[in-house]
Every structure is written in C-alpha cells, then in structure tokens.
N, C-alpha and C. Protein backbone atom coordinates (compact mmCIF):
# COMPACT_ATOMS: atom_id res chain seq x y z
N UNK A 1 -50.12 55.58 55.48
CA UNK A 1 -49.05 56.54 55.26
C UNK A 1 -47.71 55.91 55.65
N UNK A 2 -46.93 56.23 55.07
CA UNK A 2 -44.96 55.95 55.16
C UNK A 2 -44.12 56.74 55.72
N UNK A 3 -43.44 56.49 56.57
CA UNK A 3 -42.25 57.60 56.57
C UNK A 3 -41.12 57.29 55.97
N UNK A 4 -40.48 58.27 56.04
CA UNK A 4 -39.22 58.11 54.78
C UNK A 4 -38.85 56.84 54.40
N UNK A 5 -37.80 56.74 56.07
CA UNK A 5 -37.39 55.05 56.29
C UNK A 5 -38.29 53.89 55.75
N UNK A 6 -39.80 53.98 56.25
CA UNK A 6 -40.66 52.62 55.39
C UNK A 6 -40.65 52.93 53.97
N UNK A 7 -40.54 54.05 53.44
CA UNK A 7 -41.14 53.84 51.90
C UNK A 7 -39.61 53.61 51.31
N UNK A 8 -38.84 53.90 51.75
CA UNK A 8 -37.53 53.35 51.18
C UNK A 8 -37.23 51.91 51.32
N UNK A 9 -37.43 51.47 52.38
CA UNK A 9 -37.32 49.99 52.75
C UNK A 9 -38.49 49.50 52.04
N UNK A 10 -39.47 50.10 51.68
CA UNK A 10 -40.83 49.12 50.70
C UNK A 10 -39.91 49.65 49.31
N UNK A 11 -39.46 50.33 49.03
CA UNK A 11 -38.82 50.45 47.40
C UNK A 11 -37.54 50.03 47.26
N UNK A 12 -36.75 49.42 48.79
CA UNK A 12 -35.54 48.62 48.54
C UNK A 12 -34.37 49.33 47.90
N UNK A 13 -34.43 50.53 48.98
CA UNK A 13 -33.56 51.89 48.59
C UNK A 13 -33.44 52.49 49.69
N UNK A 14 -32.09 53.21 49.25
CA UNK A 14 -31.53 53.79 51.20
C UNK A 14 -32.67 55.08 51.62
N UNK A 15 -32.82 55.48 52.57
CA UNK A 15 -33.39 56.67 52.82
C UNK A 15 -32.60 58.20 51.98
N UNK A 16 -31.05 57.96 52.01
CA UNK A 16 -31.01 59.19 51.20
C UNK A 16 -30.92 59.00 50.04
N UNK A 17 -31.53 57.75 49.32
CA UNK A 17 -31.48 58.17 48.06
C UNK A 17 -33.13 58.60 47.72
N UNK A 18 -34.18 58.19 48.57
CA UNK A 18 -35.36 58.69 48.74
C UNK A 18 -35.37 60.39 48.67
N UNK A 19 -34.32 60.61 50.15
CA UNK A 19 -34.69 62.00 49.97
C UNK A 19 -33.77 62.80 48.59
N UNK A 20 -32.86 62.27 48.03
CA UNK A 20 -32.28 63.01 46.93
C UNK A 20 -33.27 62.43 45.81
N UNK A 21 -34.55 61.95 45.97
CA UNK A 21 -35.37 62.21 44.77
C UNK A 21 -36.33 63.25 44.86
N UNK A 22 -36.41 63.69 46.22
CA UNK A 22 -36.90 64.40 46.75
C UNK A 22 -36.66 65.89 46.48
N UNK A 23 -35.25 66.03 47.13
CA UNK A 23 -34.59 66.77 46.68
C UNK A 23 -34.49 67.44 44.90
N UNK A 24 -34.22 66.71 44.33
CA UNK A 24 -34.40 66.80 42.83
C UNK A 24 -35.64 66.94 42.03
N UNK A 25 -36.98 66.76 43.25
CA UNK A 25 -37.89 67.77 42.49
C UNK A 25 -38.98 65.95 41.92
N UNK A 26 -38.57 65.09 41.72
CA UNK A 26 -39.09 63.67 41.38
C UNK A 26 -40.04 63.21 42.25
N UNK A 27 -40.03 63.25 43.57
CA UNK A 27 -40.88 63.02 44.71
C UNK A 27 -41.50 64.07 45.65
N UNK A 28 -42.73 64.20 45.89
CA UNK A 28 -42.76 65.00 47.60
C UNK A 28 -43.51 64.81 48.21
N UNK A 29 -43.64 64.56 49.59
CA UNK A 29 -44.26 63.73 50.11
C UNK A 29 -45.95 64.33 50.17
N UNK A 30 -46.91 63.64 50.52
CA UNK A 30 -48.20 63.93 50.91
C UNK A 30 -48.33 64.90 51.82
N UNK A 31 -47.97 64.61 53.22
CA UNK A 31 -48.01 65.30 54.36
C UNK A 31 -46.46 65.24 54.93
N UNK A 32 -46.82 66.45 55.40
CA UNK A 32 -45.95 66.85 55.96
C UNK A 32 -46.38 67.49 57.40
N UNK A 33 -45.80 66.96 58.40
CA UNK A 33 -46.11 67.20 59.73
C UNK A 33 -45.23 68.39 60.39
N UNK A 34 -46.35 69.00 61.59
CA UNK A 34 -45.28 69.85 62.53
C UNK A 34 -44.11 70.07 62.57
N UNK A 35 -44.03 68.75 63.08
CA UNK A 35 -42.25 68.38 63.82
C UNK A 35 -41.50 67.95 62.06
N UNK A 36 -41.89 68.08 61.00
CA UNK A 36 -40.87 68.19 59.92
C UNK A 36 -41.17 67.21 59.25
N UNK A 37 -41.70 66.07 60.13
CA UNK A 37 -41.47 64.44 59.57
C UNK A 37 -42.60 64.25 57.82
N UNK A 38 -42.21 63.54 57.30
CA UNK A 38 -42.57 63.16 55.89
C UNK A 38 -43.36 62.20 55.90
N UNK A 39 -44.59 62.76 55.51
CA UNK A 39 -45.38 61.13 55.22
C UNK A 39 -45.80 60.78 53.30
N UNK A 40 -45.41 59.37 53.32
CA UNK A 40 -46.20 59.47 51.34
C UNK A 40 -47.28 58.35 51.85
N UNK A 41 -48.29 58.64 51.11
CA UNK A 41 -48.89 57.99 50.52
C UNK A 41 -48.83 56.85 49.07
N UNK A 42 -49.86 55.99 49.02
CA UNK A 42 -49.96 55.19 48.24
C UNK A 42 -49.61 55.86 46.77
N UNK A 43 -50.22 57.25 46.18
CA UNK A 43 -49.99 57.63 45.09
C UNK A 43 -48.13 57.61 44.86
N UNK A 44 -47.36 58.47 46.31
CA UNK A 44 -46.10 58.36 46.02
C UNK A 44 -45.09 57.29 46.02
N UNK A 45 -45.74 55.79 46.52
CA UNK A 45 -45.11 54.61 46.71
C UNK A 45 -45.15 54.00 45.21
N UNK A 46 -46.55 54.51 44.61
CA UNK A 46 -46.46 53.98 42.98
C UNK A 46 -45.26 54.83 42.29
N UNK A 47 -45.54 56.28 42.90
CA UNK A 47 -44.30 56.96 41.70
C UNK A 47 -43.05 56.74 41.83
N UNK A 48 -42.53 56.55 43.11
CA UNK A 48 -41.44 56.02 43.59
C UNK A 48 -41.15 54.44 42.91
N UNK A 49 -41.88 53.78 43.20
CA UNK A 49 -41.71 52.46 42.21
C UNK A 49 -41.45 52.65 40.68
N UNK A 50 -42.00 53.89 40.18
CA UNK A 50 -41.63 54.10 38.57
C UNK A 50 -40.15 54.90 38.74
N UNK A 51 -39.90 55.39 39.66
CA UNK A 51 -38.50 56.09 39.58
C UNK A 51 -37.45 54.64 39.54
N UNK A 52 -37.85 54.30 40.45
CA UNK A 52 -36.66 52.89 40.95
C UNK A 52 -36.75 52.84 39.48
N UNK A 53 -37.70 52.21 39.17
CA UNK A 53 -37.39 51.03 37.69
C UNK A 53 -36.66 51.86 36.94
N UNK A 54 -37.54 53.37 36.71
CA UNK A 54 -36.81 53.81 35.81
C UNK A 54 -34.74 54.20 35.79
N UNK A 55 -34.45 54.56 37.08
CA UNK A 55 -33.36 53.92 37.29
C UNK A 55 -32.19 53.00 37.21
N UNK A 56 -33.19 51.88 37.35
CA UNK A 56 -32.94 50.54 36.89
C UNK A 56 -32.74 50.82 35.57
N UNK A 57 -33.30 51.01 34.65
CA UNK A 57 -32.89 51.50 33.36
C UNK A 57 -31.94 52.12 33.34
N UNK A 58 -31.38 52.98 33.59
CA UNK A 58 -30.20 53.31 33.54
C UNK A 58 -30.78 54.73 33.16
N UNK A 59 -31.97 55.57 33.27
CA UNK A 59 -32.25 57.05 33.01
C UNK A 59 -31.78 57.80 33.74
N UNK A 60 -31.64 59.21 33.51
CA UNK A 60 -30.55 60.12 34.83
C UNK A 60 -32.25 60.66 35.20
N UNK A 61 -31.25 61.05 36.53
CA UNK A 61 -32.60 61.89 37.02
C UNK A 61 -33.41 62.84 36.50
N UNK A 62 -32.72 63.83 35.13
CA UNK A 62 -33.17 64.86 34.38
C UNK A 62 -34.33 63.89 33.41
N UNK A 63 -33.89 62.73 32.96
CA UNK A 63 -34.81 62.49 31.97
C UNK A 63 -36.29 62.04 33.16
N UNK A 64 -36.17 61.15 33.97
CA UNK A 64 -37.04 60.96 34.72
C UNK A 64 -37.83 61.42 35.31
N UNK A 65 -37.71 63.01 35.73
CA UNK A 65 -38.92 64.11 35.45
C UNK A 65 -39.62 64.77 34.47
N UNK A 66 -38.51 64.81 32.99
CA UNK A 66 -39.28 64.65 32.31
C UNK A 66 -40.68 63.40 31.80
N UNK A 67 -40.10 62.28 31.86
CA UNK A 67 -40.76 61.18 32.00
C UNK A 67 -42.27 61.09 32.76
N UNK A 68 -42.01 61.44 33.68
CA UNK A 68 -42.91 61.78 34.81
C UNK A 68 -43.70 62.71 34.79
N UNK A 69 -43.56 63.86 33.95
CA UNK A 69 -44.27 65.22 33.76
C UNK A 69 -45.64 65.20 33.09
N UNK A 70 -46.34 64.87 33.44
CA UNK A 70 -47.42 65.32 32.74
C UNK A 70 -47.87 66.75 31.52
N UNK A 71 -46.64 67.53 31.56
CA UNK A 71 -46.43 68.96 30.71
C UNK A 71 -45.77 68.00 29.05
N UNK A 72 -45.13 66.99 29.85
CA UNK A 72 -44.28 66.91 28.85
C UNK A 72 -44.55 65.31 27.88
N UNK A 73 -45.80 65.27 27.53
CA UNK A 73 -45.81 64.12 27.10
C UNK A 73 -45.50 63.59 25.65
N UNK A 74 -45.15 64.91 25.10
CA UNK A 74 -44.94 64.58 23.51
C UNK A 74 -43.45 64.13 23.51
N UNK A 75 -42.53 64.74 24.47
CA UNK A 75 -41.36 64.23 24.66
C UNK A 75 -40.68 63.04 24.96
N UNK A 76 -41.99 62.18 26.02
CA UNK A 76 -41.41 60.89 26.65
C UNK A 76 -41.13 59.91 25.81
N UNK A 77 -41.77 59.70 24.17
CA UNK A 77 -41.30 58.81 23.67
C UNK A 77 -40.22 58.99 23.07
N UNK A 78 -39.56 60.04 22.95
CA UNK A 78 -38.62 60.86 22.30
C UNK A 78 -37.74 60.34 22.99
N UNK A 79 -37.80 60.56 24.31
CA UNK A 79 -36.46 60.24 25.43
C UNK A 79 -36.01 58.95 25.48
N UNK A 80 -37.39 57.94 25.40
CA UNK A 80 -37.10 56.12 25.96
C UNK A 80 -36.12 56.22 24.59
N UNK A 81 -36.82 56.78 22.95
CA UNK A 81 -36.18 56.17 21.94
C UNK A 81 -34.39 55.92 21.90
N UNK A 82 -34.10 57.71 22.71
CA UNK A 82 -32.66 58.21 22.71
C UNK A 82 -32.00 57.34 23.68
N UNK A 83 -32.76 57.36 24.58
CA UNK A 83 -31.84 56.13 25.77
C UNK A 83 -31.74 54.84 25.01
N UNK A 84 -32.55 54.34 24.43
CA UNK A 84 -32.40 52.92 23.64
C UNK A 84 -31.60 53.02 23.08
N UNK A 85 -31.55 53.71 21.75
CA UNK A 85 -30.33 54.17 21.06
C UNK A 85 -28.89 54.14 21.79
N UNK A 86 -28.60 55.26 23.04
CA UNK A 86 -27.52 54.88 23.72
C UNK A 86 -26.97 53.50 24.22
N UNK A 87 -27.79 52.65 24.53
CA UNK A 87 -27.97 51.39 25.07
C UNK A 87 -27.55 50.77 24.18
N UNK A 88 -27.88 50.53 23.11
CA UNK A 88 -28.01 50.24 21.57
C UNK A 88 -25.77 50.70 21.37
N UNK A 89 -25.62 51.93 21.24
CA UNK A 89 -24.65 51.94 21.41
C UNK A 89 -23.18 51.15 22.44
N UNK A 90 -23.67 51.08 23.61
CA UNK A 90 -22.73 50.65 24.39
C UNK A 90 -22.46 49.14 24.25
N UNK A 91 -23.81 48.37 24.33
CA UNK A 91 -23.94 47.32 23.46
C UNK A 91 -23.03 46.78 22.52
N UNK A 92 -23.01 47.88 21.33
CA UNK A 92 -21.59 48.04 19.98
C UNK A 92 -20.59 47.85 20.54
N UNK A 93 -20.50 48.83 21.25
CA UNK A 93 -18.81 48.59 22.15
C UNK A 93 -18.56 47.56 22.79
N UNK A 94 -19.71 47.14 23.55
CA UNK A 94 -18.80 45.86 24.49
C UNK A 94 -18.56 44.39 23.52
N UNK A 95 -19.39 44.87 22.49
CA UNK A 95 -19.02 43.44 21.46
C UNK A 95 -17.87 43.62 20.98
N UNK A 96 -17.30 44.94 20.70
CA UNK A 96 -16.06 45.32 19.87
C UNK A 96 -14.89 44.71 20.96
N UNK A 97 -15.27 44.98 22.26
CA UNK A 97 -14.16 44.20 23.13
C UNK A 97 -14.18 43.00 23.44
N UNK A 98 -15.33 42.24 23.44
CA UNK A 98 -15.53 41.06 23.02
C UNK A 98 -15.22 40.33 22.35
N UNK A 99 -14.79 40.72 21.09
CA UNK A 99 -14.27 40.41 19.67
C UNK A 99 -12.71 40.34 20.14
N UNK A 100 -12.15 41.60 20.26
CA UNK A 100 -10.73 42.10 20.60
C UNK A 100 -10.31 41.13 21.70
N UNK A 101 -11.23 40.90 23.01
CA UNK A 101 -10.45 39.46 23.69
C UNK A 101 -10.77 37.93 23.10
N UNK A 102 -11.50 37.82 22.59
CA UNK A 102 -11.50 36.37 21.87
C UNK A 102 -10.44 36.29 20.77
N UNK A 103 -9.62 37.51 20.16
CA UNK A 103 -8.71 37.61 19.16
C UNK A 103 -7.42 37.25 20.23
N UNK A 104 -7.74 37.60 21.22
CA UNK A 104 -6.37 37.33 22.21
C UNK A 104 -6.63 35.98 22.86
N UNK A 105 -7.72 35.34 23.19
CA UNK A 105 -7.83 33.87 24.17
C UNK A 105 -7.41 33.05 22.76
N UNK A 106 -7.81 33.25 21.86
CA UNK A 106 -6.95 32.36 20.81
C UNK A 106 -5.45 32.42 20.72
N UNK A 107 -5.01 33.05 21.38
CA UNK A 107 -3.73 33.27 21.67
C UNK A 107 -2.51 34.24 22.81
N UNK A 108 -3.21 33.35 23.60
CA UNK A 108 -3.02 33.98 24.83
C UNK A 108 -1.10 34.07 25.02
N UNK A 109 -0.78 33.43 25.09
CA UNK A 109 0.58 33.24 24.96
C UNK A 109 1.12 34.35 23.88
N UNK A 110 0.62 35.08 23.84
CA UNK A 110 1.25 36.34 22.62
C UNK A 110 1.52 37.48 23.82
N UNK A 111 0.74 37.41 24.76
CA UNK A 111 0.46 38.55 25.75
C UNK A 111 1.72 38.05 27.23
N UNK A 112 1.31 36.57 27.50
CA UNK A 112 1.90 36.36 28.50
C UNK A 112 3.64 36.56 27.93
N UNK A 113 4.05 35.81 26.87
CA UNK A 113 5.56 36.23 26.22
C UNK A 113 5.91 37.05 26.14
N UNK A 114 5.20 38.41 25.71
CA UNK A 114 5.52 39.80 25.87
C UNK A 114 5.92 39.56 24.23
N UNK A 115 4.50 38.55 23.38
CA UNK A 115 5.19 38.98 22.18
C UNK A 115 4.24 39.91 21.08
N UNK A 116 3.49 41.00 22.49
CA UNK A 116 2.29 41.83 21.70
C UNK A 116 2.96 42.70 21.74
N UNK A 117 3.12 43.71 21.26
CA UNK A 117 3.83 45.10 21.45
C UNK A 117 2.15 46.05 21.38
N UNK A 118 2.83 47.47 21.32
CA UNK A 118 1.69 48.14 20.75
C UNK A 118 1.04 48.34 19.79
N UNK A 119 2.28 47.79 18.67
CA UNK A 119 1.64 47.85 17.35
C UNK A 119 0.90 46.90 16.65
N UNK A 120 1.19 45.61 17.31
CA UNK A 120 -0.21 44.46 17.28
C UNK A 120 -1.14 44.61 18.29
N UNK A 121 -0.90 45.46 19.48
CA UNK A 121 -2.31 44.93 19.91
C UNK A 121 -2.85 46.19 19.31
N UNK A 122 -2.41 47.23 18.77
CA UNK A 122 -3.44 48.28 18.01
C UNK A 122 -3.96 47.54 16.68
N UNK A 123 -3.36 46.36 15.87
CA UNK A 123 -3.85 45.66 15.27
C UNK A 123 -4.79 44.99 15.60
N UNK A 124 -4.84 44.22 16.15
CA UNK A 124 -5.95 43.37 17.09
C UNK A 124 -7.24 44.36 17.38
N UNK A 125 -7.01 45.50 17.76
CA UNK A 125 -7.99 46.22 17.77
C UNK A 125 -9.03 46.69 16.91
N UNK A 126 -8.08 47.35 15.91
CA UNK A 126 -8.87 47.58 14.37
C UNK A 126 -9.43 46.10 14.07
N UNK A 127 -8.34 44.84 14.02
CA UNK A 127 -9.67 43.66 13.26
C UNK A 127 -11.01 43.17 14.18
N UNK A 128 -10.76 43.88 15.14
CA UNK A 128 -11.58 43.73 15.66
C UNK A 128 -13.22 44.31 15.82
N UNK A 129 -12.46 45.70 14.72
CA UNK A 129 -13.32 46.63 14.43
C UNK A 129 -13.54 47.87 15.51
N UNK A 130 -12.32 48.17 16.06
CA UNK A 130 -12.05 49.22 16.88
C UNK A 130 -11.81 50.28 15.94
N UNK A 131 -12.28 51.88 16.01
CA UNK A 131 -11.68 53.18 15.51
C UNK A 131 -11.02 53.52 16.67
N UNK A 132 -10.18 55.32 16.16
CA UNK A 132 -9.18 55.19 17.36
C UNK A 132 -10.06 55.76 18.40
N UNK A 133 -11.73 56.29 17.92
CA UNK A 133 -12.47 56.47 19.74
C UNK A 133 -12.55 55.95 20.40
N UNK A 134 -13.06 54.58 19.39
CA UNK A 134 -13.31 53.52 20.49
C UNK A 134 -11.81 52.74 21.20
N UNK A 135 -10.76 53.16 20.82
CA UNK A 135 -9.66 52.70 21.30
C UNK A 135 -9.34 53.40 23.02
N UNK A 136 -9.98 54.90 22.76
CA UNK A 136 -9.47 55.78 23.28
C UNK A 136 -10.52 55.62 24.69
N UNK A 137 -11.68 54.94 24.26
CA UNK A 137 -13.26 55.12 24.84
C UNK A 137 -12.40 53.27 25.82
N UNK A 138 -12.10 52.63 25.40
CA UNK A 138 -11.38 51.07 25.74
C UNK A 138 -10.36 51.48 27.11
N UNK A 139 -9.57 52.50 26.64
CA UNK A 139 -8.76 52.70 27.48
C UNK A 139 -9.23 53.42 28.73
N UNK A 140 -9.83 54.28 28.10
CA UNK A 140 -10.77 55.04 29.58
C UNK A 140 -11.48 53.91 30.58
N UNK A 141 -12.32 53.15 30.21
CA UNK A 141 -12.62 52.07 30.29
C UNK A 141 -12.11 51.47 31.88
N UNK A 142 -10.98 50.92 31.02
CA UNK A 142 -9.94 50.03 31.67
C UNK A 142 -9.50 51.00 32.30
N UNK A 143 -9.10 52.11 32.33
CA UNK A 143 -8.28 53.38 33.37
C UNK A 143 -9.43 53.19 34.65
N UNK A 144 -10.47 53.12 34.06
CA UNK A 144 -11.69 53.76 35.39
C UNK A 144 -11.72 52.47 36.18
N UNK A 145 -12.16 51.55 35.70
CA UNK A 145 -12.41 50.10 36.48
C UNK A 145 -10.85 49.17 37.23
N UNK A 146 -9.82 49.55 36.55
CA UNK A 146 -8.84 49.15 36.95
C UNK A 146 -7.34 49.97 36.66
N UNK A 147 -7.31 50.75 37.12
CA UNK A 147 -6.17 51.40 36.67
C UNK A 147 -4.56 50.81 37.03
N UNK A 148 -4.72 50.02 37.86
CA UNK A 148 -3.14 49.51 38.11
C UNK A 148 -2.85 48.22 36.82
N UNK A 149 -3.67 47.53 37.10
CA UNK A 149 -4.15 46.80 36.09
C UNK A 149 -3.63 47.05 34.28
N UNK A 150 -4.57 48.45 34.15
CA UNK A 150 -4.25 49.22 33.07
C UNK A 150 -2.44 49.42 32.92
N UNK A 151 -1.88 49.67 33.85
CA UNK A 151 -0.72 50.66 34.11
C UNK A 151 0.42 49.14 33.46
N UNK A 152 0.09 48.39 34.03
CA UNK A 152 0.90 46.93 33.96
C UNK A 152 0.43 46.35 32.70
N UNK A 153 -0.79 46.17 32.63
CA UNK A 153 -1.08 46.34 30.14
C UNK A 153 -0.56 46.66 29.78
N UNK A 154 -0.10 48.59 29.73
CA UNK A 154 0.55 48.93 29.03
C UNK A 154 1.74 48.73 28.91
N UNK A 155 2.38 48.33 30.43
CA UNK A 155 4.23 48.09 30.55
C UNK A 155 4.15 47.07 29.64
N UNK A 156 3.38 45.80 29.56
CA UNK A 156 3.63 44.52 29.16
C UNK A 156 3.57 44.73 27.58
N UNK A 157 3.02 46.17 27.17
CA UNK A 157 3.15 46.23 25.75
C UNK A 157 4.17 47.45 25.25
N UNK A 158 5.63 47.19 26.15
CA UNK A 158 6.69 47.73 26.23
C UNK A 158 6.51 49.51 25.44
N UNK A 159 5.28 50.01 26.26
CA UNK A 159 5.41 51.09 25.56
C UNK A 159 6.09 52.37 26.65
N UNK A 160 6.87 53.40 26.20
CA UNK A 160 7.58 54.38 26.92
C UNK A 160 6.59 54.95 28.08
N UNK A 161 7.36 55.41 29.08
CA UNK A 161 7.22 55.88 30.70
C UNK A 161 5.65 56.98 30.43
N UNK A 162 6.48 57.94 29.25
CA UNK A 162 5.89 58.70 29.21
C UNK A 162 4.41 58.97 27.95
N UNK A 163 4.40 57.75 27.21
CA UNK A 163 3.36 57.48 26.37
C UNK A 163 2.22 56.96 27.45
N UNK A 164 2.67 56.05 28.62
CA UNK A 164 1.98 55.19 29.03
C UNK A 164 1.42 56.48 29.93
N UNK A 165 1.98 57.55 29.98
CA UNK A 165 1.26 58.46 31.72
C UNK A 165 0.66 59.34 30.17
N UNK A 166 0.76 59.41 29.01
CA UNK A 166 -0.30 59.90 28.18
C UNK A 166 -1.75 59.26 27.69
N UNK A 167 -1.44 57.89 27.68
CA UNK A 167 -2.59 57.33 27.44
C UNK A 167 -3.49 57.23 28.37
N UNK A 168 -2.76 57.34 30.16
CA UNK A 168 -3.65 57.09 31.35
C UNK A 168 -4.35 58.52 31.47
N UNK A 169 -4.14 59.38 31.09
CA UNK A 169 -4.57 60.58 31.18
C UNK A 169 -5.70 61.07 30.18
N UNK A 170 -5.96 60.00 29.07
CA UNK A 170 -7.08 60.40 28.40
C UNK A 170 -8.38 60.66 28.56
C-alpha cells in the first residue's frame, strides 16, 4: 500500500495534483484509515499511471474519466479521434508561423529598419497562409507568452496607441 506522498513520488507528480485527481472523481484510494490517511493500492498506481500519460497527452480531466469509464466505452475512440484531430490542428498553426518567420529570417533587416509596417507584415501573413483567425489566434499567442514583447512588435510596426491596446485585447 501507498500513501499519497509515495504514490505521487512513484508517478513523478506533486501530492496535490494526486489529490486533485482525486478530487475530480479520476482516483480513490483503496483504504482509507481512521485518522483520514489514504492508502492506494497496486490497482490505483496502474490507473494513476494511465492518468499521468494520459495527461501527458494533453487530455483535460473531463475526457479522462470518460476514458477511464468503463460505462463509456463506445465513446473512448470517439474522444482519442477528436483530440488527434485538435492536435492535428495546432500542428496547422504552428507551421503557418513557421512559414511566416522563415518569410522574415530571409529578411530580417525589413523588421530591424522598421521597414515592415502593418500592412506587409499582414502580407507576410496571408503568404504565408494565415486567415484573419489565425492572425487573431497568432496574436493571442504572442499576447499570452510574451506580452511586452508583443507590445514592442507592434510599436516597431508603427501602428497607433490605440490600435495597438485593440489588438492586445483580443
């Protein structure tokens, strides 16, 4: 038997993210003692190992009980397909920005001169095979992972005070 702390440290995961699988209905332990304490067993160290991975995949916790359900088995292939698919999607996108900075390392000196404005690098975008979601989906992007960053892109593509606090706001 495990207590919390070991079966998290055998699945290479904090204790509260153990108990928020717990919590969420994904895990529960074998025994449960007097004094409160949690014990799993071997059956829950395997299921716990299918949560991690599945995790690792990138599944939310909702699909992963389904996954896990034995009620629900006509569904599970249904779900891996849709997550692939998404995957499959994001995939699309990061090539589309992929594309869009190799259109710029070929010419980097367009950016450092300040001789991109907005209306080429919205060019650069489309040949790149950007629509304006994925323009809009780019910018979010860049807002979330770096927003000062973002804020100084847009100055450098001399666009107004107040376009630039519209686009950060998308």
């Amino acid at each position: 038997m495990y207590t919390v702390t070991q079966l998290a440290k055998r699945a290479n995961i904090s204790r509260t993210t153990l108990l928020y699988y717990e919590k969420e209905g994904l895990l529960k332990p074998a025994l449960r003692a007097e004094n409160g304490y949690r014990y799993y067993g071997e059956a829950e160290a395997k299921k716990l190992t299918a949560i991690v991975s599945y995790r690792a995949y990138g599944l939310s916790v909702t699909n992963i009980a389904t996954l896990l359900s034995d009620d629900n088995k006509l569904e599970q292939p249904l779900l891996l397909k849709q997550h692939f698919n998404q995957l499959e999607q994001e995939v699309a996108k990061l090539r589309q920005q992929q594309r869009a900075i190799v259109i710029l390392l070929k010419a980097p000196e367009l950016l450092e001169n300040e001789m991109v404005n907005k209306q080429r690098w919205v060019e650069i975008m489309v040949e790149a095979g950007f629509d304006e979601q994925a323009m809009v989906r780019w910018h979010q992007t860049f807002e979330k992972l770096e927003p000062e960053e973002h804020q100084k892109f847009l100055e450098s593509l001399s666009i107004e005070a107040d376009e630039i606090k519209r686009i950060r706001a998308l």
